[in-house]
C-alpha atoms as a PDB file:
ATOM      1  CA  UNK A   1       5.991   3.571 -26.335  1.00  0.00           C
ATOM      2  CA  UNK A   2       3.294   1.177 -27.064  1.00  0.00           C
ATOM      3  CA  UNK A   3       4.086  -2.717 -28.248  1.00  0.00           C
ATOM      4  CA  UNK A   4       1.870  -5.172 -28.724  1.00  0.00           C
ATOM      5  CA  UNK A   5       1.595  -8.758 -29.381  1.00  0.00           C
ATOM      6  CA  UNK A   6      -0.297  -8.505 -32.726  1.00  0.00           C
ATOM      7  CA  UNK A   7      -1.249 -12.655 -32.453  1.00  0.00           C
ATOM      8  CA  UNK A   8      -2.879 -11.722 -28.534  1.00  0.00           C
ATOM      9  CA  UNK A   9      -3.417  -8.037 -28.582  1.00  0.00           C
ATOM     10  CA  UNK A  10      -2.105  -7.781 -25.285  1.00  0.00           C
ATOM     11  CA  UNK A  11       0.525  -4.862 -24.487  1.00  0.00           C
ATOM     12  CA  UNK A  12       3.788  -6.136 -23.990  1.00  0.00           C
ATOM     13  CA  UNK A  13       6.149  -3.967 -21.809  1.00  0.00           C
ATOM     14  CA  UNK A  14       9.710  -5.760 -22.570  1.00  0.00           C
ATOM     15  CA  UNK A  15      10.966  -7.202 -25.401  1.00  0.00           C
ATOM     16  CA  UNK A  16      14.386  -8.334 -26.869  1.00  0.00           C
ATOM     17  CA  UNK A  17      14.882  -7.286 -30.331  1.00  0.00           C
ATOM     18  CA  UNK A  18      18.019  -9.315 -32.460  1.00  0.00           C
ATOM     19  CA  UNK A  19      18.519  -7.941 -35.679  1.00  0.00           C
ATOM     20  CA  UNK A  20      21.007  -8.222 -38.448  1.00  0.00           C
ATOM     21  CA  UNK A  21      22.790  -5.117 -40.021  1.00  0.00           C
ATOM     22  CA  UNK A  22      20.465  -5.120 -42.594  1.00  0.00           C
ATOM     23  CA  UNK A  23      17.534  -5.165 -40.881  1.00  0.00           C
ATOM     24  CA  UNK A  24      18.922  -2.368 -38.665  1.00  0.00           C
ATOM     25  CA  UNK A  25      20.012  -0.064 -41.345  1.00  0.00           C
ATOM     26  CA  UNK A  26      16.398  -0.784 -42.722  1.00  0.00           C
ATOM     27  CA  UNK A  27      14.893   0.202 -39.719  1.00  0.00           C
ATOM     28  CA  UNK A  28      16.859   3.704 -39.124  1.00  0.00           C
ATOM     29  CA  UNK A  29      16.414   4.139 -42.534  1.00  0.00           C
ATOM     30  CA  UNK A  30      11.796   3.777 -41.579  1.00  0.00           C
ATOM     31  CA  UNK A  31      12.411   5.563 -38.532  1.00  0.00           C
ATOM     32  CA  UNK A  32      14.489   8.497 -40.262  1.00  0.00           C
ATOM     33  CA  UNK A  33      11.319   8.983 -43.122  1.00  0.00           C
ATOM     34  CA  UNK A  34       9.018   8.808 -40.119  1.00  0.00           C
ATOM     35  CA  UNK A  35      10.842  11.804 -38.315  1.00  0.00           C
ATOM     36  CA  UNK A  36      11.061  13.528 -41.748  1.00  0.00           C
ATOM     37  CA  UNK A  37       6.736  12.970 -42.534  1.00  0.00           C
ATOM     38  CA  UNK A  38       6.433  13.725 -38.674  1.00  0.00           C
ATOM     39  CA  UNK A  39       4.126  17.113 -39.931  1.00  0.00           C
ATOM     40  CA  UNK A  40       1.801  14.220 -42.015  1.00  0.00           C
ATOM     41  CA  UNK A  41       2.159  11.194 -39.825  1.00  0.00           C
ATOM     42  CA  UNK A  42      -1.490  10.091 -40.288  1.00  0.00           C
ATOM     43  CA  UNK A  43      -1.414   6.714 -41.407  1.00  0.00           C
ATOM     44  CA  UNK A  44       2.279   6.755 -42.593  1.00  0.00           C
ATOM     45  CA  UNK A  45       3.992   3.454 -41.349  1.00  0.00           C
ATOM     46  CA  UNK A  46       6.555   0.684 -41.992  1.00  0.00           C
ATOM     47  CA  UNK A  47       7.052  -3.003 -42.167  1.00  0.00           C
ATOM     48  CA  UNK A  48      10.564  -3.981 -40.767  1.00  0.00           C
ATOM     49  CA  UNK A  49      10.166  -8.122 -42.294  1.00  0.00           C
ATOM     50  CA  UNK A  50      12.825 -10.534 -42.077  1.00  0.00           C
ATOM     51  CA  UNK A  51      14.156 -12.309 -45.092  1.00  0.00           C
ATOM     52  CA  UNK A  52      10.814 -15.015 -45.332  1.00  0.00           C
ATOM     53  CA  UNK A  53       8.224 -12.255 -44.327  1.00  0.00           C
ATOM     54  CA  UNK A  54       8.052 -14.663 -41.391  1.00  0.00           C
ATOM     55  CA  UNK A  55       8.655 -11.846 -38.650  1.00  0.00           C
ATOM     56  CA  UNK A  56       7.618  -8.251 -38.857  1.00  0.00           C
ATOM     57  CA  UNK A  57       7.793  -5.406 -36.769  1.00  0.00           C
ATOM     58  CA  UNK A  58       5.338  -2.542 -37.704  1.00  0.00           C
ATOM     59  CA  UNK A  59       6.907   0.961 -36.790  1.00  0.00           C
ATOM     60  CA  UNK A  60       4.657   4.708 -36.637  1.00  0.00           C
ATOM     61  CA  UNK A  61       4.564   7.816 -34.768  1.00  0.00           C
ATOM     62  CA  UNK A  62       1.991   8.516 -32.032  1.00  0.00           C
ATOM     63  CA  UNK A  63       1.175  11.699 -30.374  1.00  0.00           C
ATOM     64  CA  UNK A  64      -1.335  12.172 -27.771  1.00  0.00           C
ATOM     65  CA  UNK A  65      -2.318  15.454 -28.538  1.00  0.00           C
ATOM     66  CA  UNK A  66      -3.495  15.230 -31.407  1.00  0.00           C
ATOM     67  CA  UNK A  67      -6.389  12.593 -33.245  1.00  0.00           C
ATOM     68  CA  UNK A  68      -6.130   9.030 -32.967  1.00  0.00           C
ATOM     69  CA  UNK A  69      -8.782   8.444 -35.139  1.00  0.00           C
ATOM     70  CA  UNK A  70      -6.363   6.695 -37.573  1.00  0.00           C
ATOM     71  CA  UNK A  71      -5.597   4.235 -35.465  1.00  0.00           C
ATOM     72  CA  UNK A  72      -7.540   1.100 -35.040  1.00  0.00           C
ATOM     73  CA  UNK A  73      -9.483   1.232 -31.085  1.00  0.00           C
ATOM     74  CA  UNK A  74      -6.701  -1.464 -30.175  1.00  0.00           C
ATOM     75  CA  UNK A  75      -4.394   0.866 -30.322  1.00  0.00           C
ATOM     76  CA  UNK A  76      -5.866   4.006 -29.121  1.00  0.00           C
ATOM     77  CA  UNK A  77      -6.982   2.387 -25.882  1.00  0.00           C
ATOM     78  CA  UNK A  78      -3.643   1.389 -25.599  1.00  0.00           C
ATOM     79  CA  UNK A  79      -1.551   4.681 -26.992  1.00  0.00           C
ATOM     80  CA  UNK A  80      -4.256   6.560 -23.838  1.00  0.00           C
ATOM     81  CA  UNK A  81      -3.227   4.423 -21.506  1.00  0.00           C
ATOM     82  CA  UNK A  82       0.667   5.580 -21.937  1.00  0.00           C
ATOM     83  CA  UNK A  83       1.633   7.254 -18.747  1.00  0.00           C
ATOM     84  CA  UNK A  84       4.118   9.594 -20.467  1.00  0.00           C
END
């Protein structure tokens, strides 16, 4: 699991996430397409926003086996530094 402060780039390791129902069936809804594209998952993604696009929580699959080159350096230095 990687997260990251997108306003410091730094890796966060604990975070408290409230949604609302909505937002929650939204995001098992992202996360269910993302496990169903899991064979394509280059550059497949999702924006979880809240009702002003004030907040947003970006959600994608990672594996280390395979090419990073997708991802921006940010976040293949930090995806490499994952111990498991």
């Amino acid at each position: 699991m990687v997260i990251v402060d997108e306003n410091t780039n730094k890796s966060l390791d604990n975070v408290t996430i409230l949604l609302s129902a909505t937002e929650a069936s939204q995001m098992i809804g992202y996360l269910e397409a993302l496990l169903s594209n899991s064979t394509s998952t280059q550059n497949v993604h999702y924006h979880l926003n809240n009702d002003d696009y004030s907040k947003e929580i970006t959600l994608t699959l990672y594996d280390k086996k395979e090419s990073l080159e997708h991802f921006a350096e940010k976040y293949r230095t930090l995806i490499r530094a994952q111990d498991s």
